[in-house]
PDB file of N, CA and C in Angstrom:
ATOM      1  N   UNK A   1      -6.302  42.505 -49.480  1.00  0.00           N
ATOM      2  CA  UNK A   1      -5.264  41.554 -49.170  1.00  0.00           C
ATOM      3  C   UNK A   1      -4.395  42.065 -48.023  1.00  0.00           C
ATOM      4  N   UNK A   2      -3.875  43.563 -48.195  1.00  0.00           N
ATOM      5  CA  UNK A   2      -3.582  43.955 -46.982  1.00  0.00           C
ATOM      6  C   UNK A   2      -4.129  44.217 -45.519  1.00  0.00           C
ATOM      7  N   UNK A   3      -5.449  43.698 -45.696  1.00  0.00           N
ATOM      8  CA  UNK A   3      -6.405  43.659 -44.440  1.00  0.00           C
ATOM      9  C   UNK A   3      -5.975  42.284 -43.787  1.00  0.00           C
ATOM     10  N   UNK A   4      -6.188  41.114 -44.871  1.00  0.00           N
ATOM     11  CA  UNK A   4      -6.074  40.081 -44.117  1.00  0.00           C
ATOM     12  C   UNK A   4      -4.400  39.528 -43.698  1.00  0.00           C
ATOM     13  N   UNK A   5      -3.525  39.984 -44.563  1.00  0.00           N
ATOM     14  CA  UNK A   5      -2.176  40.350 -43.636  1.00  0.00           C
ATOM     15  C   UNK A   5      -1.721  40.796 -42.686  1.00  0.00           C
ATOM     16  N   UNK A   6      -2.643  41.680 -42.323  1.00  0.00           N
ATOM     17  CA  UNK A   6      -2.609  41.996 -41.237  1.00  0.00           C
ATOM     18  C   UNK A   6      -3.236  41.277 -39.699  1.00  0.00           C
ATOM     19  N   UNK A   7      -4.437  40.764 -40.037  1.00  0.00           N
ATOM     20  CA  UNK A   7      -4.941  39.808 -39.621  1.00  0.00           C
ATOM     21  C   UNK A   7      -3.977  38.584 -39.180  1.00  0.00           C
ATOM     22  N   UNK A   8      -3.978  37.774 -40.206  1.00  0.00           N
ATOM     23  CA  UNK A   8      -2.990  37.183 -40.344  1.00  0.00           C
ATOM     24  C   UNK A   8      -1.924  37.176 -39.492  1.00  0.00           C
ATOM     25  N   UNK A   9      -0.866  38.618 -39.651  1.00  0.00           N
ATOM     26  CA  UNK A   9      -0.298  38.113 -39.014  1.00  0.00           C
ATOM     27  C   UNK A   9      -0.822  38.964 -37.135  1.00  0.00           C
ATOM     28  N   UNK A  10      -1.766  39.245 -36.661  1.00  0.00           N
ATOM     29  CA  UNK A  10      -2.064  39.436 -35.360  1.00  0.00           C
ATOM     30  C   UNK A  10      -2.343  38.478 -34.720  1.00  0.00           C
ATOM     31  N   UNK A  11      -2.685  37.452 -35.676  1.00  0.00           N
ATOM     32  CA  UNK A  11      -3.323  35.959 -35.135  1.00  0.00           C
ATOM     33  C   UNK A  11      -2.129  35.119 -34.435  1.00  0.00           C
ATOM     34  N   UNK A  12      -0.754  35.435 -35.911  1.00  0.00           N
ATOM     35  CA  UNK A  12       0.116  34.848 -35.225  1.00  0.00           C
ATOM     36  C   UNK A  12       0.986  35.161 -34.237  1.00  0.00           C
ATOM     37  N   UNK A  13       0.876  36.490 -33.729  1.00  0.00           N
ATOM     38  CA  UNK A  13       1.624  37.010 -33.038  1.00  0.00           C
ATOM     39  C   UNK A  13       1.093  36.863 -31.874  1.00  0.00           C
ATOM     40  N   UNK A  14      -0.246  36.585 -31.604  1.00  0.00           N
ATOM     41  CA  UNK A  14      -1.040  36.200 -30.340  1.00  0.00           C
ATOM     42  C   UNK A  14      -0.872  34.627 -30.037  1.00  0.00           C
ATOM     43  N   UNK A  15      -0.349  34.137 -31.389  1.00  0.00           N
ATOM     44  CA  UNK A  15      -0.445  32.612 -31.299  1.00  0.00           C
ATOM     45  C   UNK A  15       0.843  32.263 -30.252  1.00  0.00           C
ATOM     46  N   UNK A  16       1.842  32.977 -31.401  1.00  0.00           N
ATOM     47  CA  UNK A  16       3.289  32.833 -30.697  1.00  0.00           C
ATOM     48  C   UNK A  16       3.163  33.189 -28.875  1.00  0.00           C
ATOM     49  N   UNK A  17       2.592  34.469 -28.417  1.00  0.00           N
ATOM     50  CA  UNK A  17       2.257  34.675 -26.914  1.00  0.00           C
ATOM     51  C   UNK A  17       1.717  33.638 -26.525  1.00  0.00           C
ATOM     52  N   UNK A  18       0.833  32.760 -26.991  1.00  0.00           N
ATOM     53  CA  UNK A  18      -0.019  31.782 -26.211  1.00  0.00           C
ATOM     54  C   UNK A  18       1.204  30.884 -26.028  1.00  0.00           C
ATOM     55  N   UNK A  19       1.752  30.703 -27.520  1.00  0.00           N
ATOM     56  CA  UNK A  19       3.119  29.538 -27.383  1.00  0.00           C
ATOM     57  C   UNK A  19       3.659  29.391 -26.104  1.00  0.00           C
ATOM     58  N   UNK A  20       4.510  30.795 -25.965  1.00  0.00           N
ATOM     59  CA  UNK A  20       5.149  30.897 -24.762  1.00  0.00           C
ATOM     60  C   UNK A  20       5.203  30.970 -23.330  1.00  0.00           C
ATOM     61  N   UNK A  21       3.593  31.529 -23.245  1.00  0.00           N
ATOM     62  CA  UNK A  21       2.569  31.448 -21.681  1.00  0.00           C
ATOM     63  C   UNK A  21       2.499  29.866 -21.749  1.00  0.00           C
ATOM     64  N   UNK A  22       2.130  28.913 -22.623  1.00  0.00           N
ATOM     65  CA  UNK A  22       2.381  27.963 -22.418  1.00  0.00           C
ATOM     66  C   UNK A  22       3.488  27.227 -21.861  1.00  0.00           C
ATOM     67  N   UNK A  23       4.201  27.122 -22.899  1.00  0.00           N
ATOM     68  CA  UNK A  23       6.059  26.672 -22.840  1.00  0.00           C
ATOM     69  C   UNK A  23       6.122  26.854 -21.148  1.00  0.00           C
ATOM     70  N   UNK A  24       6.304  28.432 -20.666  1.00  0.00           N
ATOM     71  CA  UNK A  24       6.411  28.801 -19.586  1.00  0.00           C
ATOM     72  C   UNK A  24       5.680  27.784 -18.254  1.00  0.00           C
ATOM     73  N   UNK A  25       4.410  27.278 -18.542  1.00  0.00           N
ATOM     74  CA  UNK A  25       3.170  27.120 -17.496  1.00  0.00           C
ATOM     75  C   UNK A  25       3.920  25.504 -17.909  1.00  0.00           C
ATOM     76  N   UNK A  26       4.270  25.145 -18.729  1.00  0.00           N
ATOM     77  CA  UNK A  26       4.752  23.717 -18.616  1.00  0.00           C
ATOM     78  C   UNK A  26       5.819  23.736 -17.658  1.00  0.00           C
ATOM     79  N   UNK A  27       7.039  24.724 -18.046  1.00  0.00           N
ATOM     80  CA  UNK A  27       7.903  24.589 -16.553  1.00  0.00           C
ATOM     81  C   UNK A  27       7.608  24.363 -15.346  1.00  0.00           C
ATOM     82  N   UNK A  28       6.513  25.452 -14.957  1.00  0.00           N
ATOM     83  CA  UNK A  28       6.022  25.692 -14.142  1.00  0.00           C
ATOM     84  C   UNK A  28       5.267  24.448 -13.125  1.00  0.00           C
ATOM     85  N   UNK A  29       4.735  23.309 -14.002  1.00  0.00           N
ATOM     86  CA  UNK A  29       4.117  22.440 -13.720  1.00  0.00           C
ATOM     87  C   UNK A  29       5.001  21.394 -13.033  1.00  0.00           C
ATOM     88  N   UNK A  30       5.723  21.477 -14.096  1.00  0.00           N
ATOM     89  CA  UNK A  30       7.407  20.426 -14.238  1.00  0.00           C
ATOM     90  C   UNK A  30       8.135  20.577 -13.026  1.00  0.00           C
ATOM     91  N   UNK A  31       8.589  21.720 -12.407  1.00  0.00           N
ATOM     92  CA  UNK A  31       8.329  22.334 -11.172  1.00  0.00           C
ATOM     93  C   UNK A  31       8.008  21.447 -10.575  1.00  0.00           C
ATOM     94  N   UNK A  32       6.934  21.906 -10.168  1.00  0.00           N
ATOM     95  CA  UNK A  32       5.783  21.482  -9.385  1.00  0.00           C
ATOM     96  C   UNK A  32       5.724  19.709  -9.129  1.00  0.00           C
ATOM     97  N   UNK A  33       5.867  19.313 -10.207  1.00  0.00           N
ATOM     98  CA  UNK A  33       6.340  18.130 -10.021  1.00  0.00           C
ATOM     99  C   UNK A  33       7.203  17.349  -9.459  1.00  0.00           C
ATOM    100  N   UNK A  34       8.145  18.045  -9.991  1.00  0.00           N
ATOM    101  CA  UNK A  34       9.509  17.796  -9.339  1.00  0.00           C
ATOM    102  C   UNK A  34       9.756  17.676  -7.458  1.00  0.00           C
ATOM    103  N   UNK A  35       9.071  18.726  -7.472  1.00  0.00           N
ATOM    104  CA  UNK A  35       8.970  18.927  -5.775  1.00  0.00           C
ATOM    105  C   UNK A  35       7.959  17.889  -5.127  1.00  0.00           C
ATOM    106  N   UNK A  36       6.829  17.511  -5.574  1.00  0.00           N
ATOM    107  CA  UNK A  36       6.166  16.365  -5.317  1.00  0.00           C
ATOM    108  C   UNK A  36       6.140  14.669  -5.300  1.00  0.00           C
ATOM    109  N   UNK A  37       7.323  14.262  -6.204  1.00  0.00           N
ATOM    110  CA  UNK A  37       7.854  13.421  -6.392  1.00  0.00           C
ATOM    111  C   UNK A  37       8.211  12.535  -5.747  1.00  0.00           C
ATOM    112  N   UNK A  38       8.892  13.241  -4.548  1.00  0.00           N
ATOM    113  CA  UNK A  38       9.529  11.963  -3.231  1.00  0.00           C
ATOM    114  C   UNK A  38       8.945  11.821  -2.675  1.00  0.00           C
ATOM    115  N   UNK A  39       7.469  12.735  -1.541  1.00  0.00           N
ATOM    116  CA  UNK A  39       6.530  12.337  -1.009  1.00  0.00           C
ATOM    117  C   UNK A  39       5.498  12.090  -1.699  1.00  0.00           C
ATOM    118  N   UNK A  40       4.920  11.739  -2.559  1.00  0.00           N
ATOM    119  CA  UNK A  40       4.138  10.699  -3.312  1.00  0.00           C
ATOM    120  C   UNK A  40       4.910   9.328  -3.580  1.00  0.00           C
ATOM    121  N   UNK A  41       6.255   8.806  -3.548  1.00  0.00           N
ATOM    122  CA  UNK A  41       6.317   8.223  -4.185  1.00  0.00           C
ATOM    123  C   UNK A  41       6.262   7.296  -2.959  1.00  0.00           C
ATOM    124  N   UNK A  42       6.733   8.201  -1.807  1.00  0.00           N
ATOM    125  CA  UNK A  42       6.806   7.415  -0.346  1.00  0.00           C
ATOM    126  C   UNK A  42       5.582   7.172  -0.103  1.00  0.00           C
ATOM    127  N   UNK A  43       4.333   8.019  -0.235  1.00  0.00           N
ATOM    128  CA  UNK A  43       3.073   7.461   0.229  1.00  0.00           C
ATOM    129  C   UNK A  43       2.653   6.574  -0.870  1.00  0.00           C
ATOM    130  N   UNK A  44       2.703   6.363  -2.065  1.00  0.00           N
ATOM    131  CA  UNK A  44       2.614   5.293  -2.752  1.00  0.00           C
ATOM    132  C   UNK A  44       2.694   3.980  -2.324  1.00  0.00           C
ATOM    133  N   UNK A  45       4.516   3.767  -1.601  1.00  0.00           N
ATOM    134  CA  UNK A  45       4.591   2.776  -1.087  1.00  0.00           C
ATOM    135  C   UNK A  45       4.395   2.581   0.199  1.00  0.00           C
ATOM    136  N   UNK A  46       3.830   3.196   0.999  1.00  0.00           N
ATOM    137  CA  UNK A  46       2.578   2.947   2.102  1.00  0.00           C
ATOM    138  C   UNK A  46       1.898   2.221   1.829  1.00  0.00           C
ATOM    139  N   UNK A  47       0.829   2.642   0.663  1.00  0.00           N
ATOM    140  CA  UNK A  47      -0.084   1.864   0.128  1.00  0.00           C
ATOM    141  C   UNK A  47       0.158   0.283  -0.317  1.00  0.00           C
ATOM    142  N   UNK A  48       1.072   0.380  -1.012  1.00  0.00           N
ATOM    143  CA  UNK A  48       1.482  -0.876  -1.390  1.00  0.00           C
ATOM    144  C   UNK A  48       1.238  -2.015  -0.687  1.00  0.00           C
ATOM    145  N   UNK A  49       2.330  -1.245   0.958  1.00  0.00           N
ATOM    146  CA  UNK A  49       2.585  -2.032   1.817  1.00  0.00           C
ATOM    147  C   UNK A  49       1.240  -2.466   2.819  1.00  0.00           C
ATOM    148  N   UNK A  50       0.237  -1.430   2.914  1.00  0.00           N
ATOM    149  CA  UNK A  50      -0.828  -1.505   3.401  1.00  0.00           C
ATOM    150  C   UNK A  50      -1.878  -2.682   2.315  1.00  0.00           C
ATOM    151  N   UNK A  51      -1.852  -2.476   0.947  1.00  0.00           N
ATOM    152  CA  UNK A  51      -2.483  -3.254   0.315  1.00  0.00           C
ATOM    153  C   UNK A  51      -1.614  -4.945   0.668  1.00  0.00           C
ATOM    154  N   UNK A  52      -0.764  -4.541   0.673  1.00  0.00           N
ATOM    155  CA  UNK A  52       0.118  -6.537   0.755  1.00  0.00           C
ATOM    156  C   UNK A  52      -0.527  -7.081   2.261  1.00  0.00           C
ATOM    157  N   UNK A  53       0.104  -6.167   3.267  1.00  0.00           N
ATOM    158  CA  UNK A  53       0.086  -7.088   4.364  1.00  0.00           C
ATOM    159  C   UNK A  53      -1.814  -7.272   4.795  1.00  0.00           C
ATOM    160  N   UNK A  54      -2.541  -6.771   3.982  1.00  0.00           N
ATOM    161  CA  UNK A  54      -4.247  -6.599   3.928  1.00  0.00           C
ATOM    162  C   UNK A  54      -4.559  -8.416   2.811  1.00  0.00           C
ATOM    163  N   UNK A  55      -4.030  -8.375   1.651  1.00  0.00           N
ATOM    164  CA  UNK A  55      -3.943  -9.303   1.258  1.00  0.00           C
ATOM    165  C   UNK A  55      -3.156 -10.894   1.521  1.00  0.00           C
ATOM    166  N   UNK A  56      -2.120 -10.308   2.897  1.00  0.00           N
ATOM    167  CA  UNK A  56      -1.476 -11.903   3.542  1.00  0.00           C
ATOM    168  C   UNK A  56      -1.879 -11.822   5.119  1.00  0.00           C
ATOM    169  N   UNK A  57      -2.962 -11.746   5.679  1.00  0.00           N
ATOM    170  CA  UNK A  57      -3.608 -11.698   6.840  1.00  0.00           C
ATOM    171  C   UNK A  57      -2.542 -13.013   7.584  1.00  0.00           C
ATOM    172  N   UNK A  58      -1.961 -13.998   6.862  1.00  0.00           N
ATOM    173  CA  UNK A  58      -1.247 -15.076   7.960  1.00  0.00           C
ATOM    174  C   UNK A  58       0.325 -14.311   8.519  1.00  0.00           C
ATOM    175  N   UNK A  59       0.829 -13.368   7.527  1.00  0.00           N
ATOM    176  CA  UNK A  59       1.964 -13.231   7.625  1.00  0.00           C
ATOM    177  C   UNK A  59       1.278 -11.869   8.738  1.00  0.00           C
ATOM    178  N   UNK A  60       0.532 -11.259   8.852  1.00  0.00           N
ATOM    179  CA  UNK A  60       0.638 -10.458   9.798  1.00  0.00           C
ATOM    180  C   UNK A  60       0.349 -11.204  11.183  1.00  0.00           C
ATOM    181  N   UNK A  61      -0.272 -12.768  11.040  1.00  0.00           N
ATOM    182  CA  UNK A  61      -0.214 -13.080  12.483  1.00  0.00           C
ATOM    183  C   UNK A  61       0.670 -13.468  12.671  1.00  0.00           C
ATOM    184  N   UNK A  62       1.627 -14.112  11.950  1.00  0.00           N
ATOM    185  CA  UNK A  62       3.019 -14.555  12.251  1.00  0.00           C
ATOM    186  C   UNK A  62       3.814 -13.756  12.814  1.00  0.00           C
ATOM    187  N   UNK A  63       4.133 -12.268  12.191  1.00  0.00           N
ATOM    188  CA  UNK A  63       4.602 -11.029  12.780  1.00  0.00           C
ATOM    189  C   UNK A  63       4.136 -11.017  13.981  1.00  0.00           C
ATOM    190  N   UNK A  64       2.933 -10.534  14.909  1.00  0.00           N
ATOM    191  CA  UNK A  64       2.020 -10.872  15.726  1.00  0.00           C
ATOM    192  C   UNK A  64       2.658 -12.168  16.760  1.00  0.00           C
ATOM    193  N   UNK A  65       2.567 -12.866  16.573  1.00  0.00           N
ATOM    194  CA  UNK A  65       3.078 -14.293  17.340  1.00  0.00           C
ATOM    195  C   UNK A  65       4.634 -14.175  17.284  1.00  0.00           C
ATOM    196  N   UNK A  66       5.245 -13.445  16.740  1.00  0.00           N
ATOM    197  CA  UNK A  66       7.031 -12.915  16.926  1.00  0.00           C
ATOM    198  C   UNK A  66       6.571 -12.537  17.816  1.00  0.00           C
ATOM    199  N   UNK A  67       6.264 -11.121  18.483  1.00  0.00           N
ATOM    200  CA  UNK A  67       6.450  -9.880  19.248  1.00  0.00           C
ATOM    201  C   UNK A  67       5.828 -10.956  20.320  1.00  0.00           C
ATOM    202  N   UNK A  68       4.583 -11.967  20.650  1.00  0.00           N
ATOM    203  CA  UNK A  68       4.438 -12.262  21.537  1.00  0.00           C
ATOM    204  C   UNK A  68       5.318 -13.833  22.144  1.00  0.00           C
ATOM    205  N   UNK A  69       6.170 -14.093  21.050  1.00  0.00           N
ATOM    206  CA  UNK A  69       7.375 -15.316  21.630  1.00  0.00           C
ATOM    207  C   UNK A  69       7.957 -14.180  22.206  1.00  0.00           C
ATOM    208  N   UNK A  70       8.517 -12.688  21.851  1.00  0.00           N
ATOM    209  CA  UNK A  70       9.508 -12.330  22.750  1.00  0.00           C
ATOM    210  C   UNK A  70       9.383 -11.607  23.828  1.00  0.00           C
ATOM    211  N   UNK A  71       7.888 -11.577  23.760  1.00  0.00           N
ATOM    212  CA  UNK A  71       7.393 -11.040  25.527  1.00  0.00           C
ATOM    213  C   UNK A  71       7.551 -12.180  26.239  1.00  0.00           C
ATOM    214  N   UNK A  72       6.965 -13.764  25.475  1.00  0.00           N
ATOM    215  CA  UNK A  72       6.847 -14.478  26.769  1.00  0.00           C
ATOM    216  C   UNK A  72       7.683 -15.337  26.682  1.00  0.00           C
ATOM    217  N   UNK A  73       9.161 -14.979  25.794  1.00  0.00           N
ATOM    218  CA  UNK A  73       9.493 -16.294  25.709  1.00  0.00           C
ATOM    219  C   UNK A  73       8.860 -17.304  24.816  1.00  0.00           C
ATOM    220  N   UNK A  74      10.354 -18.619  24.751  1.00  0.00           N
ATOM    221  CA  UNK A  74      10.308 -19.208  24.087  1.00  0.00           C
ATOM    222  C   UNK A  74       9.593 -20.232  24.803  1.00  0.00           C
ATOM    223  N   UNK A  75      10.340 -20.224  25.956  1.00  0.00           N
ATOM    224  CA  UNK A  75       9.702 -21.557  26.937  1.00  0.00           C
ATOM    225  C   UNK A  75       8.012 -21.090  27.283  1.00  0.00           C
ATOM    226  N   UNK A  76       7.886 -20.143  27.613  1.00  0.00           N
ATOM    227  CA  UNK A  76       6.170 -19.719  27.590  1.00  0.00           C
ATOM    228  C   UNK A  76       5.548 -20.072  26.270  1.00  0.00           C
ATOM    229  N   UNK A  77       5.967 -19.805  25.202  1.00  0.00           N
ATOM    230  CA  UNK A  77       5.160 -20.228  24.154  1.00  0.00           C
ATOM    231  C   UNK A  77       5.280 -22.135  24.211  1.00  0.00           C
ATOM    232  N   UNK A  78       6.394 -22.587  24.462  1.00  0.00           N
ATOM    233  CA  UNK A  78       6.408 -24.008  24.212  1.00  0.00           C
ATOM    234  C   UNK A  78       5.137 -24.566  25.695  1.00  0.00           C
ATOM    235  N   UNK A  79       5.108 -23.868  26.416  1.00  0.00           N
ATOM    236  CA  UNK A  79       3.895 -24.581  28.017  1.00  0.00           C
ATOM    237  C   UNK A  79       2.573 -24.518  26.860  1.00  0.00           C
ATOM    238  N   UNK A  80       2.443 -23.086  26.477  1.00  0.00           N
ATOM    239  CA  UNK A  80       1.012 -22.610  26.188  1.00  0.00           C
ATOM    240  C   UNK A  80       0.782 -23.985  24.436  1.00  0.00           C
ATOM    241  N   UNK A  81       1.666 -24.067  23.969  1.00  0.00           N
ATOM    242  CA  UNK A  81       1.196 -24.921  22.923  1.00  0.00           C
ATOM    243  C   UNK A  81       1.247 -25.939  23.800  1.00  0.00           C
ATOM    244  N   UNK A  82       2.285 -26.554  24.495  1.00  0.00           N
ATOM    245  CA  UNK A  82       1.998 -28.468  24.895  1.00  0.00           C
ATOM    246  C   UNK A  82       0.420 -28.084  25.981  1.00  0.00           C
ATOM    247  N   UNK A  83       0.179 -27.216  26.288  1.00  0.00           N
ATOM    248  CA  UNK A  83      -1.125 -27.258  26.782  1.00  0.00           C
ATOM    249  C   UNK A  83      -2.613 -27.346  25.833  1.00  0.00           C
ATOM    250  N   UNK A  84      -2.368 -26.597  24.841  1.00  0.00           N
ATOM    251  CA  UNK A  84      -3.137 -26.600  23.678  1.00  0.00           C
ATOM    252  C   UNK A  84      -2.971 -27.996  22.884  1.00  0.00           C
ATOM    253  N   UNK A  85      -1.882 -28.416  22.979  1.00  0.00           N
ATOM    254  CA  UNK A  85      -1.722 -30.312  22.275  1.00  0.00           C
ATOM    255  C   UNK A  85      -2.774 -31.016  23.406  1.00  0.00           C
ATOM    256  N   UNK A  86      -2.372 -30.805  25.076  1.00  0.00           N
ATOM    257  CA  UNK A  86      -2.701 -32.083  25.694  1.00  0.00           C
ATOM    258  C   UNK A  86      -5.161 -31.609  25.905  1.00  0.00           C
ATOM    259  N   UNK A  87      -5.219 -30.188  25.704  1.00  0.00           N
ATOM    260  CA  UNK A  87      -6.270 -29.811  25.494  1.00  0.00           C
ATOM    261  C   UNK A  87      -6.983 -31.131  23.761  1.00  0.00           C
ATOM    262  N   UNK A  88      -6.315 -30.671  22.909  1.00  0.00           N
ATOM    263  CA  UNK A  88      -6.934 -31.094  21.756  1.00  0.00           C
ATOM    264  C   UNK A  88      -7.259 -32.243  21.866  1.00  0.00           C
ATOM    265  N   UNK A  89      -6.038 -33.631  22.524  1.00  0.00           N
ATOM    266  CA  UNK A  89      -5.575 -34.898  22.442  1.00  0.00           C
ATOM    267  C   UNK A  89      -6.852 -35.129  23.802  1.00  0.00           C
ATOM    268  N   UNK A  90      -7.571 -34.743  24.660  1.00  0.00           N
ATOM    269  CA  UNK A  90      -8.254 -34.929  25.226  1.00  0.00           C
ATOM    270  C   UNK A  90      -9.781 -34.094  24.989  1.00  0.00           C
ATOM    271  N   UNK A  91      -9.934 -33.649  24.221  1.00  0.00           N
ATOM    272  CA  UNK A  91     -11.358 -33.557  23.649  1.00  0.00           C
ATOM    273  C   UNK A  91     -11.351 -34.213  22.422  1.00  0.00           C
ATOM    274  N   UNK A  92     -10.328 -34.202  21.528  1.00  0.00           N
ATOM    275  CA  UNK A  92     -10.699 -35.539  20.311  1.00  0.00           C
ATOM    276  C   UNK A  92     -10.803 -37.243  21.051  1.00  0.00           C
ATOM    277  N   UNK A  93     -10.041 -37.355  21.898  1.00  0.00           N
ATOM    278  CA  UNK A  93     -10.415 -38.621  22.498  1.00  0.00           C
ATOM    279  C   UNK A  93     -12.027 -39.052  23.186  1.00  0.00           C
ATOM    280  N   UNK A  94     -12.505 -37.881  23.718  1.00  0.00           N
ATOM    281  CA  UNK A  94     -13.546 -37.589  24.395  1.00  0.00           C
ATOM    282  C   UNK A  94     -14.735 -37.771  23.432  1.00  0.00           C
ATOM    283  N   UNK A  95     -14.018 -36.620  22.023  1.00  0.00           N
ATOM    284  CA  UNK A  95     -15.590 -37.288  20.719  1.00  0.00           C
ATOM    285  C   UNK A  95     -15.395 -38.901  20.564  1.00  0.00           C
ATOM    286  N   UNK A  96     -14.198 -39.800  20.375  1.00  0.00           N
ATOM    287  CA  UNK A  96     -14.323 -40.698  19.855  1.00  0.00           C
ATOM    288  C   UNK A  96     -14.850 -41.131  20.585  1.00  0.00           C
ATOM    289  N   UNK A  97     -14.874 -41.060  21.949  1.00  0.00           N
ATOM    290  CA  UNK A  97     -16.308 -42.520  22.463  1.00  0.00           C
ATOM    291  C   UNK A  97     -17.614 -41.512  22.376  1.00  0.00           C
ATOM    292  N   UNK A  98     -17.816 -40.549  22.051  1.00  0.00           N
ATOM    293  CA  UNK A  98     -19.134 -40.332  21.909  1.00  0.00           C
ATOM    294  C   UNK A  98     -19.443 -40.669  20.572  1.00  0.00           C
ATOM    295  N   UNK A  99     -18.715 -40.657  19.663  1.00  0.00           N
ATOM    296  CA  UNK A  99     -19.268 -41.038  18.197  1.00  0.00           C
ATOM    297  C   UNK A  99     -19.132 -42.523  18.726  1.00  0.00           C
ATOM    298  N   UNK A 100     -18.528 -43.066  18.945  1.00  0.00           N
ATOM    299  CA  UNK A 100     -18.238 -44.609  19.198  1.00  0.00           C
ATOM    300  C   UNK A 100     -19.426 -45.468  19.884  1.00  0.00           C
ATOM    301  N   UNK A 101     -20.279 -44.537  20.764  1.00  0.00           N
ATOM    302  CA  UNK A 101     -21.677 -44.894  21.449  1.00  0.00           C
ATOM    303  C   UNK A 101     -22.640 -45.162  20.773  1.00  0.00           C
ATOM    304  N   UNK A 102     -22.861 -43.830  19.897  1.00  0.00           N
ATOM    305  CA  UNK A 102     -23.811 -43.915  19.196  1.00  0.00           C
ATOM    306  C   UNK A 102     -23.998 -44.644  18.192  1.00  0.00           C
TER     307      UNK A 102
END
């Protein structure tokens, strides 16, 4: 009986060391964490932002068509669309007498 008391308690006294190399290696981690925290959380929301504007392809041309009203202007964008109206309004007129022929 005094064999395995002894036993006994070596087991726990190695147990208790593991306890505390543990305990310890959790700080340690916790740490570690801690310090990682703000730049992950910033590249996180990179991603985010990379996943959204990937999933609204119109809102990035809209963005896109900002930066180029303020290169060319407002009045440049208003020529280049009434040119693109009087373009459309004269090739849809153009199908209707060809469908209209046939």
């Amino acid at each position: 009986m005094l064999i395995m008391n002894k036993q006994t308690l070596g087991v726990m006294q190695h147990r208790a060391e593991l306890l505390a190399r543990i305990a310890s290696q959790r700080e340690q981690v916790a740490g570690m964490g801690a310090r990682w925290r703000a730049p992950l959380a910033f590249a996180d929301q990179g991603l985010v932002a990379v996943r959204f504007l990937g999933s609204n392809p119109v809102l990035v041309a809209g963005v896109v068509a900002i930066f180029v009203i303020r290169r060319r202007g407002v009045v440049g964008l208003m020529a280049g669309a009434w040119r693109v109206w009087k373009s459309y309004r004269a090739v849809a007129a153009f199908s209707a007498r060809l469908t209209s022929r046939g």
